[in-house]
PDB file of N, CA and C in Angstrom:
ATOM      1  N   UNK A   1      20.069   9.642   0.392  1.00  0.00           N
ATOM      2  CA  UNK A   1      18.846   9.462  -0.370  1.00  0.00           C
ATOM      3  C   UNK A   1      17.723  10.187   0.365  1.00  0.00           C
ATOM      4  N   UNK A   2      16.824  10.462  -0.516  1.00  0.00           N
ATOM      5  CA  UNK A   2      15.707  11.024   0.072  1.00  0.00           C
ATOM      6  C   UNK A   2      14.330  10.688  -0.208  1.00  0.00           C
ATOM      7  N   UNK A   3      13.168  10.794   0.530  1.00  0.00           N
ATOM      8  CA  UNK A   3      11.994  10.086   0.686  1.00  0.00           C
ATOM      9  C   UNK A   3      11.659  10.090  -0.678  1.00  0.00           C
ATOM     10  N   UNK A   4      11.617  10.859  -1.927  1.00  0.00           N
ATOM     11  CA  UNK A   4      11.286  10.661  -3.227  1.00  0.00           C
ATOM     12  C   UNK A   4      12.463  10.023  -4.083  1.00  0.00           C
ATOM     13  N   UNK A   5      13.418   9.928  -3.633  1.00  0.00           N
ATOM     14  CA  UNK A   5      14.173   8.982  -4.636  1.00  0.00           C
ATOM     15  C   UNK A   5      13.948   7.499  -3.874  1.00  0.00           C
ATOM     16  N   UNK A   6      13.539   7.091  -2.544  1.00  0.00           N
ATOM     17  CA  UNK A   6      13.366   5.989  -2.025  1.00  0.00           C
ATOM     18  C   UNK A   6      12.255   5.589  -2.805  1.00  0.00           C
ATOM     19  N   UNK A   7      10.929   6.412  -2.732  1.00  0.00           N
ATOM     20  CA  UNK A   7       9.570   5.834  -3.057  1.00  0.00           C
ATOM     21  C   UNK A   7       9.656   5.248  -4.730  1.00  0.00           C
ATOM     22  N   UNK A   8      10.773   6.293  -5.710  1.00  0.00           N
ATOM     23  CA  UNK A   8      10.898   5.858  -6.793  1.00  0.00           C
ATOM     24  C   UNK A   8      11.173   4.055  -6.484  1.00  0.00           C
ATOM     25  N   UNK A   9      12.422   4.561  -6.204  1.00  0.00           N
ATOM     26  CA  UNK A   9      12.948   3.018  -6.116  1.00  0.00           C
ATOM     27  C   UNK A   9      11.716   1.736  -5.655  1.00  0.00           C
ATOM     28  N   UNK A  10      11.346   1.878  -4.830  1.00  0.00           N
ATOM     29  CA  UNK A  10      10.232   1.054  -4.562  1.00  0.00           C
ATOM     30  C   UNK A  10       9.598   0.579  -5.305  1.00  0.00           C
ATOM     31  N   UNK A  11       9.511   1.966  -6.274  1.00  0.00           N
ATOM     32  CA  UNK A  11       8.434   1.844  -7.342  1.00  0.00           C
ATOM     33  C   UNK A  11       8.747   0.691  -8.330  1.00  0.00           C
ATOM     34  N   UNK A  12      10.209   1.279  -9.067  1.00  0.00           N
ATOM     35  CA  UNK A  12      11.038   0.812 -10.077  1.00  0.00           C
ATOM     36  C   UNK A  12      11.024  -0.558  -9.878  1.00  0.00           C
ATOM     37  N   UNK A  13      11.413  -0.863  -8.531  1.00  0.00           N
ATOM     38  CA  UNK A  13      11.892  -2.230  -8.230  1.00  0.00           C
ATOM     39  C   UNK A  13      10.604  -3.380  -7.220  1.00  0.00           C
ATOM     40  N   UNK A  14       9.252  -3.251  -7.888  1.00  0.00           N
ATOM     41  CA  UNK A  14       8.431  -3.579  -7.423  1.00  0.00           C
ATOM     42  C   UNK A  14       7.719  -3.789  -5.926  1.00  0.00           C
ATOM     43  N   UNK A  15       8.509  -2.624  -4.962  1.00  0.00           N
ATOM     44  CA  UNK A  15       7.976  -3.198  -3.813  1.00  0.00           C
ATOM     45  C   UNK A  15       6.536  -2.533  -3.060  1.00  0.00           C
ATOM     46  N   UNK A  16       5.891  -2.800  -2.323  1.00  0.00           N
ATOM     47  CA  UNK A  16       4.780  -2.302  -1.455  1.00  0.00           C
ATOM     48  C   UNK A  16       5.486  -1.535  -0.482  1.00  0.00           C
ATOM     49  N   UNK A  17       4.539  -0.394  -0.528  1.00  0.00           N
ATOM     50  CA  UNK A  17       5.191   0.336   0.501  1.00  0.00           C
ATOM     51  C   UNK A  17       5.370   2.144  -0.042  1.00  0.00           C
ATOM     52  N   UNK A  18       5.348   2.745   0.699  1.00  0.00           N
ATOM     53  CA  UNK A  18       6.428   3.135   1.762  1.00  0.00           C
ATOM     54  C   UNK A  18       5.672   2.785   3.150  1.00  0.00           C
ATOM     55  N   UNK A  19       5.883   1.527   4.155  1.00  0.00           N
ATOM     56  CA  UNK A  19       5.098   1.764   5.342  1.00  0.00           C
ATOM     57  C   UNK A  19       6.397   2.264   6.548  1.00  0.00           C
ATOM     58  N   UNK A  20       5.335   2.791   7.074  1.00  0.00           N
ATOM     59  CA  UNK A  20       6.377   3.500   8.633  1.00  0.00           C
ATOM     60  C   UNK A  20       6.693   2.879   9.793  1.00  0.00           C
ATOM     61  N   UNK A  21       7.917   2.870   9.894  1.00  0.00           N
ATOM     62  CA  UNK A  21       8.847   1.866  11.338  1.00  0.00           C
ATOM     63  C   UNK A  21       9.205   2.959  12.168  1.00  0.00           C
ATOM     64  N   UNK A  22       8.901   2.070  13.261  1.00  0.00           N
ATOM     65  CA  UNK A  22       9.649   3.407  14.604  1.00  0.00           C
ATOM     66  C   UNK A  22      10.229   2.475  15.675  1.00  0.00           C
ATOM     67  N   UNK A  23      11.315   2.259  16.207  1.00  0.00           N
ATOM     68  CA  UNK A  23      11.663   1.844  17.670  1.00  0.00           C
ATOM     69  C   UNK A  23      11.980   3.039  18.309  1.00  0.00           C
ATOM     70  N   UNK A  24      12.227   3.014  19.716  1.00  0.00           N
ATOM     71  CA  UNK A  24      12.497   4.117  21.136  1.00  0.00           C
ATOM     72  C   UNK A  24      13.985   3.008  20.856  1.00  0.00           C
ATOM     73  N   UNK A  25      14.483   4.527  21.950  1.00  0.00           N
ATOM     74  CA  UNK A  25      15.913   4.559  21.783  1.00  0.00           C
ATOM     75  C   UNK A  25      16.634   2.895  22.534  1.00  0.00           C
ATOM     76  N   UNK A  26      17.570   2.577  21.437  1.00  0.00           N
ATOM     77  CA  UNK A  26      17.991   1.050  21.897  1.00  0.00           C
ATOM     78  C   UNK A  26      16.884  -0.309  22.201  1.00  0.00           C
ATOM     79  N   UNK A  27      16.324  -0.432  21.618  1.00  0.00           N
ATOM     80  CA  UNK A  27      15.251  -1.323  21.439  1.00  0.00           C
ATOM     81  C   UNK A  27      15.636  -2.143  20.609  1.00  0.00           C
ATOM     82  N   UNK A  28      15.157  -3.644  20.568  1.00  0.00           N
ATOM     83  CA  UNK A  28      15.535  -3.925  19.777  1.00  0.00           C
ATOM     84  C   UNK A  28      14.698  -5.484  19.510  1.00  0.00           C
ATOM     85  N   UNK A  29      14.440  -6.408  18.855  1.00  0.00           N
ATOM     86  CA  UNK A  29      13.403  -7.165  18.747  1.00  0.00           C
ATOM     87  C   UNK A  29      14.435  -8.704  18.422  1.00  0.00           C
ATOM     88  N   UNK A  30      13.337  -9.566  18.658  1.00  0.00           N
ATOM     89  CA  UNK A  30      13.629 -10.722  18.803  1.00  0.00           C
ATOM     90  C   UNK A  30      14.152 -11.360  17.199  1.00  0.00           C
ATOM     91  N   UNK A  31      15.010 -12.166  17.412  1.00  0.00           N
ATOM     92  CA  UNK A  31      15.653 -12.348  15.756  1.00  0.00           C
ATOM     93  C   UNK A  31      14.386 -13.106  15.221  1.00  0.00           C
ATOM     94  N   UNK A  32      14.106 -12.864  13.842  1.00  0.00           N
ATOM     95  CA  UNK A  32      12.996 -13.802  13.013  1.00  0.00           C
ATOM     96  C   UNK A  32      13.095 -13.577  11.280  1.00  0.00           C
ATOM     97  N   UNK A  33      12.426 -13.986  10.369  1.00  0.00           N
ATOM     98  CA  UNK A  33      12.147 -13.908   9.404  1.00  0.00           C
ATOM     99  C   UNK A  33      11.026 -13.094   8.922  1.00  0.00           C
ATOM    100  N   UNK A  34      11.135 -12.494   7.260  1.00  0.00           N
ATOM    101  CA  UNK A  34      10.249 -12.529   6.963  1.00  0.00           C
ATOM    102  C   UNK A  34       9.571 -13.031   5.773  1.00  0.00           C
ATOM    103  N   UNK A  35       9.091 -13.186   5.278  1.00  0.00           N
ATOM    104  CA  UNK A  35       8.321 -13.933   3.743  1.00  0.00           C
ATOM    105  C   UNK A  35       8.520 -13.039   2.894  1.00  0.00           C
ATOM    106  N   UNK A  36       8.690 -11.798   3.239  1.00  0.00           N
ATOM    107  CA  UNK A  36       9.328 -10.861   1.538  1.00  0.00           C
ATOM    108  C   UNK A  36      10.303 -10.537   2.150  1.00  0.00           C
ATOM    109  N   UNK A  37      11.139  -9.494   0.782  1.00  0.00           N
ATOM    110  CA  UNK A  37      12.259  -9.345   0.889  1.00  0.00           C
ATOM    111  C   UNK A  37      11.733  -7.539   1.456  1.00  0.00           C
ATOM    112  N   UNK A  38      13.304  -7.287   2.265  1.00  0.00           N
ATOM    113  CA  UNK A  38      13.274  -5.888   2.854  1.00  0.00           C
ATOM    114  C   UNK A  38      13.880  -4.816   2.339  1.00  0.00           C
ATOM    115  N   UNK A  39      13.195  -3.646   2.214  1.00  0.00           N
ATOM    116  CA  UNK A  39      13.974  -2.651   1.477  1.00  0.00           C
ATOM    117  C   UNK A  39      13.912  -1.378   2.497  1.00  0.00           C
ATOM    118  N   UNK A  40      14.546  -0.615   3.639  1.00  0.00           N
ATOM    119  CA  UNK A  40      14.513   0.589   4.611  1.00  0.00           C
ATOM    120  C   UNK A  40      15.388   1.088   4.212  1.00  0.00           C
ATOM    121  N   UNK A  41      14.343   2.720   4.431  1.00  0.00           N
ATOM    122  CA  UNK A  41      15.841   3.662   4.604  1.00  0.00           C
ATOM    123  C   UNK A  41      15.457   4.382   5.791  1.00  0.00           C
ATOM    124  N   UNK A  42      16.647   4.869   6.956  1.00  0.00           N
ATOM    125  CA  UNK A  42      16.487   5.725   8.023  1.00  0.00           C
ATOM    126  C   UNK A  42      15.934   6.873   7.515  1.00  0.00           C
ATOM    127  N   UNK A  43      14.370   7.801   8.392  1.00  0.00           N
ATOM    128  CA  UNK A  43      14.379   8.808   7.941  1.00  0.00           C
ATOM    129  C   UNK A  43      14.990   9.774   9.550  1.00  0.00           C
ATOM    130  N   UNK A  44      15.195   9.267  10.542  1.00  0.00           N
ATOM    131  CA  UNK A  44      15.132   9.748  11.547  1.00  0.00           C
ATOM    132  C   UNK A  44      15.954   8.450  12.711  1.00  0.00           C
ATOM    133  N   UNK A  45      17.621   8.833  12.903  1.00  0.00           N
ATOM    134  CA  UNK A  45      18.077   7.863  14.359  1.00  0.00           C
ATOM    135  C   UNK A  45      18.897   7.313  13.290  1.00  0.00           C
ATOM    136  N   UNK A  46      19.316   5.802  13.878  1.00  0.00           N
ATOM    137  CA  UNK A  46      19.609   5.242  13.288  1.00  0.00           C
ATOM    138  C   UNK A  46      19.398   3.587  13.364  1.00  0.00           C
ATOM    139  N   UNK A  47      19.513   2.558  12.925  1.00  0.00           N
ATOM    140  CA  UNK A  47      19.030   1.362  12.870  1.00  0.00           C
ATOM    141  C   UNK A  47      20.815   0.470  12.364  1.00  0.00           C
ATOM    142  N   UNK A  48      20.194  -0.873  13.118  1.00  0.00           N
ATOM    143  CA  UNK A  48      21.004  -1.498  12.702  1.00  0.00           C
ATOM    144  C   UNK A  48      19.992  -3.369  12.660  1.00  0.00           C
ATOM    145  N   UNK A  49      20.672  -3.666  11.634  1.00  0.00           N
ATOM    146  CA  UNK A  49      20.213  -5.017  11.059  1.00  0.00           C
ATOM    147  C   UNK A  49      21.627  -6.159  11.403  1.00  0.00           C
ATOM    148  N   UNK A  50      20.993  -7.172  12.323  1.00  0.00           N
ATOM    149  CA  UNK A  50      22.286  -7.724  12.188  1.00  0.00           C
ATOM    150  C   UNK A  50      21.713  -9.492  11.851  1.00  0.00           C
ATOM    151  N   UNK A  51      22.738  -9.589  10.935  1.00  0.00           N
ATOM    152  CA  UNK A  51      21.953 -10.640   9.520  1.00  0.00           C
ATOM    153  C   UNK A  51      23.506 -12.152   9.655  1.00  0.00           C
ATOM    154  N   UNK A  52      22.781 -12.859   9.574  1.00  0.00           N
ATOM    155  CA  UNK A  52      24.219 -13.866   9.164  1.00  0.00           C
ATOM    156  C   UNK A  52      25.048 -13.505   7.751  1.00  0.00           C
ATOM    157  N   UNK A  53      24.386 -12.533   7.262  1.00  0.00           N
ATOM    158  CA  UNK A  53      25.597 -12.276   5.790  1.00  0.00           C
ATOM    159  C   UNK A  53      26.236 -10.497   6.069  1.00  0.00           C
ATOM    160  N   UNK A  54      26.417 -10.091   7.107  1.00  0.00           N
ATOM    161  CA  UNK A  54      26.788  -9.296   7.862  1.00  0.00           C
ATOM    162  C   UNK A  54      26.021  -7.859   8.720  1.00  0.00           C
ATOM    163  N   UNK A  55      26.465  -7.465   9.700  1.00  0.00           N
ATOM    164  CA  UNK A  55      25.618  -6.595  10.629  1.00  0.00           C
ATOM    165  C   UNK A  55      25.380  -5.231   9.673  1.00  0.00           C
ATOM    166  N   UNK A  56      24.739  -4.247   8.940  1.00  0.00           N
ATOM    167  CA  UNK A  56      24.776  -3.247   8.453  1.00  0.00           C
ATOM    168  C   UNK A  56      23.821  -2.270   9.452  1.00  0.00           C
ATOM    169  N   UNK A  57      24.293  -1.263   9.789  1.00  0.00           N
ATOM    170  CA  UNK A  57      24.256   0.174  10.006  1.00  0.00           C
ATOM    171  C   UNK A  57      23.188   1.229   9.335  1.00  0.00           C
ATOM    172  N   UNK A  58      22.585   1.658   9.507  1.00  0.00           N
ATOM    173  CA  UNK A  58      21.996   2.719   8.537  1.00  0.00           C
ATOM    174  C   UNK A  58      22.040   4.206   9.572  1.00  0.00           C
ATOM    175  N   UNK A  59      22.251   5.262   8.600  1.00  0.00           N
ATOM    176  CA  UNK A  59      22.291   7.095   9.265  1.00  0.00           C
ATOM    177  C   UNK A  59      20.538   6.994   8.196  1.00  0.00           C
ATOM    178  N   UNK A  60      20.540   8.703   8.752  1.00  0.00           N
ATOM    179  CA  UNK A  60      19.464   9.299   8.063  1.00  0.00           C
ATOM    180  C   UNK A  60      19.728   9.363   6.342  1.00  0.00           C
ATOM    181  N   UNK A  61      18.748   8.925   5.634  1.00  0.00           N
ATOM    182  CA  UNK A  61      19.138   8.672   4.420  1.00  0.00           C
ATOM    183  C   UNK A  61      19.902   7.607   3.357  1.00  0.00           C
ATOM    184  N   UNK A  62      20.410   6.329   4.762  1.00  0.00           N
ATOM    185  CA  UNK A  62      20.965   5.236   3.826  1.00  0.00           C
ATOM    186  C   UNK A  62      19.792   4.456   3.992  1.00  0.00           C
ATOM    187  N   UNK A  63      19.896   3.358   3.463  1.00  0.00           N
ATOM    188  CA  UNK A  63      18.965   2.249   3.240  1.00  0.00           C
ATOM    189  C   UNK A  63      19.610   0.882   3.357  1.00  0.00           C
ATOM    190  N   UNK A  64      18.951  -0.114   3.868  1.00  0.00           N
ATOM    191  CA  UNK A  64      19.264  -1.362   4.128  1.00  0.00           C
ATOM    192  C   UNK A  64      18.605  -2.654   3.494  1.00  0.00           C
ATOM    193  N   UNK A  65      18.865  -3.564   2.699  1.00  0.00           N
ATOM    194  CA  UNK A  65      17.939  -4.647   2.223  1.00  0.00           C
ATOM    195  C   UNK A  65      18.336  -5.609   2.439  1.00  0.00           C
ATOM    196  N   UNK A  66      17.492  -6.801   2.714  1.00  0.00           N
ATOM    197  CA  UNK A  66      17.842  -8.069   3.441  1.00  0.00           C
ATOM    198  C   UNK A  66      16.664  -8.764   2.640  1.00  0.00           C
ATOM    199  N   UNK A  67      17.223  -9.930   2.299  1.00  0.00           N
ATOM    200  CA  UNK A  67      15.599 -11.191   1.155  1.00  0.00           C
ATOM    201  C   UNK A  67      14.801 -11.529   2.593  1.00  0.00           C
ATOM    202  N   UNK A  68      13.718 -11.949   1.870  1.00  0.00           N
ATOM    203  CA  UNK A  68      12.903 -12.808   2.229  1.00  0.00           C
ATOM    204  C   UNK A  68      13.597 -14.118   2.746  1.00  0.00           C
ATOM    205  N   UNK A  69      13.455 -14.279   4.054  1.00  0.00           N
ATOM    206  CA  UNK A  69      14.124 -15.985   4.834  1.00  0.00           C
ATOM    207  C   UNK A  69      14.966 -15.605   5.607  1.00  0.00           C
ATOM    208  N   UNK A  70      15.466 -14.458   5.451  1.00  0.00           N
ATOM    209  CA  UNK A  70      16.869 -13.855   6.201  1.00  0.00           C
ATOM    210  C   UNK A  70      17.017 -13.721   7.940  1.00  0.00           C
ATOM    211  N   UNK A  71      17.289 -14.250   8.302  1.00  0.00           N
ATOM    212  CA  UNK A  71      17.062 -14.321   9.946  1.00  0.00           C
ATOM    213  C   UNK A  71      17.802 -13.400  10.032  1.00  0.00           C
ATOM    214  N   UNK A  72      17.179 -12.438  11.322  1.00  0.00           N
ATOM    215  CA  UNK A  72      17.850 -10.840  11.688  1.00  0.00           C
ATOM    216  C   UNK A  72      16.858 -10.385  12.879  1.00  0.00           C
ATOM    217  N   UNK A  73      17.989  -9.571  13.145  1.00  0.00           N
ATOM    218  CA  UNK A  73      17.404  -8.488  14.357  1.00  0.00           C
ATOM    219  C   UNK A  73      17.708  -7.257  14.009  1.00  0.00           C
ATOM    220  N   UNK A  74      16.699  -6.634  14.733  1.00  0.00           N
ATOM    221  CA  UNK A  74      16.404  -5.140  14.118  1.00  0.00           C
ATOM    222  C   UNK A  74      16.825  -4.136  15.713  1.00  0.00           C
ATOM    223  N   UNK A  75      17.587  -3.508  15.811  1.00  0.00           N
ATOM    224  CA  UNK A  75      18.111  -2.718  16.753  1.00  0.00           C
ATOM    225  C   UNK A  75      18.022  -1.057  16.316  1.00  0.00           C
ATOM    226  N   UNK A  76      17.321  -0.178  17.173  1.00  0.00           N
ATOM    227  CA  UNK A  76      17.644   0.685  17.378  1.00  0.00           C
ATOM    228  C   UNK A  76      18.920   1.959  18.215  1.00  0.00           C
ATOM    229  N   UNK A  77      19.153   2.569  17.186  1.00  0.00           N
ATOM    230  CA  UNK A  77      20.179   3.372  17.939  1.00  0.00           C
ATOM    231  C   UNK A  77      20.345   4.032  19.490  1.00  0.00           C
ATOM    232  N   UNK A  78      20.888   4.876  20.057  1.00  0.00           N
ATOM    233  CA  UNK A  78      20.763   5.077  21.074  1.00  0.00           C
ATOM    234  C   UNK A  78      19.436   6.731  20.869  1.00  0.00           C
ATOM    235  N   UNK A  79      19.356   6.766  20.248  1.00  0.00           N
ATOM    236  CA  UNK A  79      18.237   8.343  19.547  1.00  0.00           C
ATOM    237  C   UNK A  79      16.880   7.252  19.372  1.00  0.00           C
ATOM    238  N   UNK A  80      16.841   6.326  19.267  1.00  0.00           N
ATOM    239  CA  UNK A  80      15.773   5.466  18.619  1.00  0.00           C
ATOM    240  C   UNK A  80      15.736   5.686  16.873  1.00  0.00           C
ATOM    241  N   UNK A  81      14.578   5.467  16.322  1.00  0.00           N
ATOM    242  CA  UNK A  81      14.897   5.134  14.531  1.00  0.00           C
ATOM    243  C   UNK A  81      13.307   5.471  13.979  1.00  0.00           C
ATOM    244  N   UNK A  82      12.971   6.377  13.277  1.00  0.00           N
ATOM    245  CA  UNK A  82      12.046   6.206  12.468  1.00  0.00           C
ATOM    246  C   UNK A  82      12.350   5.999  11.054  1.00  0.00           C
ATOM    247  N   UNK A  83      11.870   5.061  10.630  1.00  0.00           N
ATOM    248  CA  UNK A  83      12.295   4.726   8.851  1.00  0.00           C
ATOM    249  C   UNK A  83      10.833   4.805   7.852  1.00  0.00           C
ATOM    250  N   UNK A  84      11.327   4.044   6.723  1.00  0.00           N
ATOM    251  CA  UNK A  84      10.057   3.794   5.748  1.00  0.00           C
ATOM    252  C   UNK A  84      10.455   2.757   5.337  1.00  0.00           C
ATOM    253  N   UNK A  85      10.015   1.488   5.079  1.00  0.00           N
ATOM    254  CA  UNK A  85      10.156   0.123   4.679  1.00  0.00           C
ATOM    255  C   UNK A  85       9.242  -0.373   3.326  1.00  0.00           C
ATOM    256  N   UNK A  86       9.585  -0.874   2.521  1.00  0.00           N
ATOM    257  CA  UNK A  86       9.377  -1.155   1.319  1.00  0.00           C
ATOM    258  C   UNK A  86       9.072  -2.958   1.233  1.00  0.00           C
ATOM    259  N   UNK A  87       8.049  -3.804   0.986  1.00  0.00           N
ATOM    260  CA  UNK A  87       8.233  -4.666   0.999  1.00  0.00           C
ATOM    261  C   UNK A  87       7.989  -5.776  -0.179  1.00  0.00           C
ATOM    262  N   UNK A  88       8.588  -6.469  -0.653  1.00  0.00           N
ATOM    263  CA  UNK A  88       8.394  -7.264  -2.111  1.00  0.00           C
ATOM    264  C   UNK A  88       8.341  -8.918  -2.187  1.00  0.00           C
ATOM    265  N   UNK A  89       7.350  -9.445  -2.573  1.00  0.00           N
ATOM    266  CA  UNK A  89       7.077 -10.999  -2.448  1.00  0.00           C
ATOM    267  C   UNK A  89       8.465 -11.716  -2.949  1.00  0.00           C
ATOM    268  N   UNK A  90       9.041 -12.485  -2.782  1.00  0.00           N
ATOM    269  CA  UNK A  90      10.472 -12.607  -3.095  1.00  0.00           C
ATOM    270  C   UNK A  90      10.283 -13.423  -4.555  1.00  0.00           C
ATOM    271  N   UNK A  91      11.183 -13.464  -5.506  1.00  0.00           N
ATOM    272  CA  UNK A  91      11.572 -13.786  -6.667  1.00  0.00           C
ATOM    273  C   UNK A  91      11.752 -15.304  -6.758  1.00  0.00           C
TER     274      UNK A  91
END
């Protein structure tokens, strides 16, 4: 996928956004929630989400979504990760 078929989607599927994520290489943050639901795609590295409904992966160009409540940690690759994140008040 690419930054204009992401922003569509965003669009289509009501979320805020495109805002910009970056971790340095292998970083990675403390597990938590958030109050909307998540919509990323890698534009740069790679990222990984690791969620109690399973760990997903993202390259340059996939995308990852996780709801609103979802406890997770956000890990960067060994390159580090710049993305674009999409965010939507949950349903």
């Amino acid at each position: 996928m690419n930054e204009t078929e992401f922003r569509e989607i965003l669009k289509n599927e009501g979320y805020d956004g495109p805002f910009d994520f970056a971790m340095e290489s292998n970083a990675a943050d403390d597990k938590h929630v958030h109050d909307y639901d998540v919509l990323v795609m890698v534009v740069e590295g790679s990222l990984t989400i690791e969620k109690p409904s399973g760990d997903e992966t993202g390259l340059v160009g996939d995308t990852i979504q996780y709801p609103a409540g979802e406890p997770h940690v956000e890990k960067a690759g060994s390159e580090g990760v710049k993305a674009l994140v999409g965010r939507r008040a949950p349903e």
